[in-house]
C-alpha atoms as a PDB file:
ATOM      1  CA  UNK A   1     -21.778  42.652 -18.120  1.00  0.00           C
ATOM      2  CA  UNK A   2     -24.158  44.723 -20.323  1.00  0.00           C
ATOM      3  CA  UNK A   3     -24.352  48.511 -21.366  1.00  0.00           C
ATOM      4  CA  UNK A   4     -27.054  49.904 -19.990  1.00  0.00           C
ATOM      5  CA  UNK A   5     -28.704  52.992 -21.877  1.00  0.00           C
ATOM      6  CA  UNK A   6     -28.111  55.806 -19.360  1.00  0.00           C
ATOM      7  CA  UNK A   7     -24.053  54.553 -20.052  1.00  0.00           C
ATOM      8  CA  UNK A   8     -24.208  54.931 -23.879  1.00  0.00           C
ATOM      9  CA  UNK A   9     -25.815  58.590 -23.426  1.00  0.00           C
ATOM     10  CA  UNK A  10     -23.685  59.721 -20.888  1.00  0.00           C
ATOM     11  CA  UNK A  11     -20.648  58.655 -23.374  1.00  0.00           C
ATOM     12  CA  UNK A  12     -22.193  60.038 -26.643  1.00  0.00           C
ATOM     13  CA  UNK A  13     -22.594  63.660 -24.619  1.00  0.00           C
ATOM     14  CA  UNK A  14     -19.237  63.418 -23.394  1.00  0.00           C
ATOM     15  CA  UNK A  15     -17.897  63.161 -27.313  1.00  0.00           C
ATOM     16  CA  UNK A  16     -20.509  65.482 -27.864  1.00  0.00           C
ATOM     17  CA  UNK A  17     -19.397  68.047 -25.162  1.00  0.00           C
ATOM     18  CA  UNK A  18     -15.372  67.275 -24.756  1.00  0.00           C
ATOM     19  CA  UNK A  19     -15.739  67.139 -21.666  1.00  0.00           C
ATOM     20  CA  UNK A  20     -16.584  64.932 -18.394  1.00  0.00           C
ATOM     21  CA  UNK A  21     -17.940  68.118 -16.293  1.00  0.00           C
ATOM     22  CA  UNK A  22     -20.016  69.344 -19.099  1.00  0.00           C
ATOM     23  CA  UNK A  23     -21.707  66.554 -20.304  1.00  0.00           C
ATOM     24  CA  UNK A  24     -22.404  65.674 -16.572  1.00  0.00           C
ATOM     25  CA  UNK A  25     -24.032  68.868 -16.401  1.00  0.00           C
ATOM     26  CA  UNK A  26     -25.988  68.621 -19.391  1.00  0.00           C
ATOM     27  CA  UNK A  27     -27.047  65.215 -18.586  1.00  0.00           C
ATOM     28  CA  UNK A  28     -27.723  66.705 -14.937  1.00  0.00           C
ATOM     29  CA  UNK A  29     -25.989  63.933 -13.114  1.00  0.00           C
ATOM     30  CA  UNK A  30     -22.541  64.179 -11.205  1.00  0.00           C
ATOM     31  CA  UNK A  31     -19.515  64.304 -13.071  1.00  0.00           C
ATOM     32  CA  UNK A  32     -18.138  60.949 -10.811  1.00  0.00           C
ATOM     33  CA  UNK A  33     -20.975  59.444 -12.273  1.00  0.00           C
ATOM     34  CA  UNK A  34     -20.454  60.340 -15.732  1.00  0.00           C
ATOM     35  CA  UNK A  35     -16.998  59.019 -15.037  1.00  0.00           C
ATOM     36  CA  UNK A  36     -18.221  55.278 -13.725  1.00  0.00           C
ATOM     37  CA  UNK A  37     -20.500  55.217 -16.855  1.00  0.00           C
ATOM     38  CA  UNK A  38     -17.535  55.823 -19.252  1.00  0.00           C
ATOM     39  CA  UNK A  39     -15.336  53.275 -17.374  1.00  0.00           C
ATOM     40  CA  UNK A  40     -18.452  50.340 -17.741  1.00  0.00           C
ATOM     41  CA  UNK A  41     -18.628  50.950 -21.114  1.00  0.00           C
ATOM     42  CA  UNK A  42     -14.777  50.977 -21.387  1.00  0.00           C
ATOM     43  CA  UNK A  43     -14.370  47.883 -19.471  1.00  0.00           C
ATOM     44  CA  UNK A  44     -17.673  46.476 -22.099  1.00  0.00           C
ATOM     45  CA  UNK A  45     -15.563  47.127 -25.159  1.00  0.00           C
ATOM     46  CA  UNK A  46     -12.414  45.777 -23.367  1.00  0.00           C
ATOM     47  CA  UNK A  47     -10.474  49.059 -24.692  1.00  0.00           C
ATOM     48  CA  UNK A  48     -10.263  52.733 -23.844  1.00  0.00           C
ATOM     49  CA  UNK A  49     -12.592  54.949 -25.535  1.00  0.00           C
ATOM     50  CA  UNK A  50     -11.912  58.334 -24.106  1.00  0.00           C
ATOM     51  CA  UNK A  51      -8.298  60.191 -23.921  1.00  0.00           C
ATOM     52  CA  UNK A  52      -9.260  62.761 -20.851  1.00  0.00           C
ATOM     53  CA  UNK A  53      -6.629  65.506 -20.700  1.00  0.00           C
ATOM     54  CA  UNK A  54      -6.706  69.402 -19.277  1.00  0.00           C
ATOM     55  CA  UNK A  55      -8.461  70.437 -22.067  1.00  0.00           C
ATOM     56  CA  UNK A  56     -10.897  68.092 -22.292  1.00  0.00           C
ATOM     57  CA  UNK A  57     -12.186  64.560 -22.928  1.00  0.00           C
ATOM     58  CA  UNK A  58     -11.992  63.062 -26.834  1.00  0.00           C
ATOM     59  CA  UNK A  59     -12.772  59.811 -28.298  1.00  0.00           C
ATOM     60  CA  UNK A  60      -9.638  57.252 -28.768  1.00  0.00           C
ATOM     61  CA  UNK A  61      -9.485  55.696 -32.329  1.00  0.00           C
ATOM     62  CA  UNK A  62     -11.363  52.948 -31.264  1.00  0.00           C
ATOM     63  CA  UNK A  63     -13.659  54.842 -29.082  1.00  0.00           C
END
């Protein structure tokens, strides 16, 4: 499995943002999608990098 570039930017706006629903609308894509692209690269690194709570969406230690 590789990491394609429309993953990486979706997660770097999504650190850059906090937040799924924003960064989906920055990046002008659906927020599912955003979501799928954050799990790829998860699944890539073979740990979660992304805590997602009610306020928000940060980057995990190793994220």
């Amino acid at each position: 499995m590789t990491v394609s570039l429309s993953d990486l930017s979706a997660f770097l706006e999504v650190v850059r943002c906090s937040s799924v629903s924003r960064a989906a609308d920055a990046l002008g894509i659906t927020q599912p999608s955003v979501s799928k692209a954050i799990q790829r690269m998860a699944q890539f690194a073979g740990v979660p990098l992304l805590a997602r709570g009610i306020h928000g969406a940060w980057r995990t230690a190793r994220g």
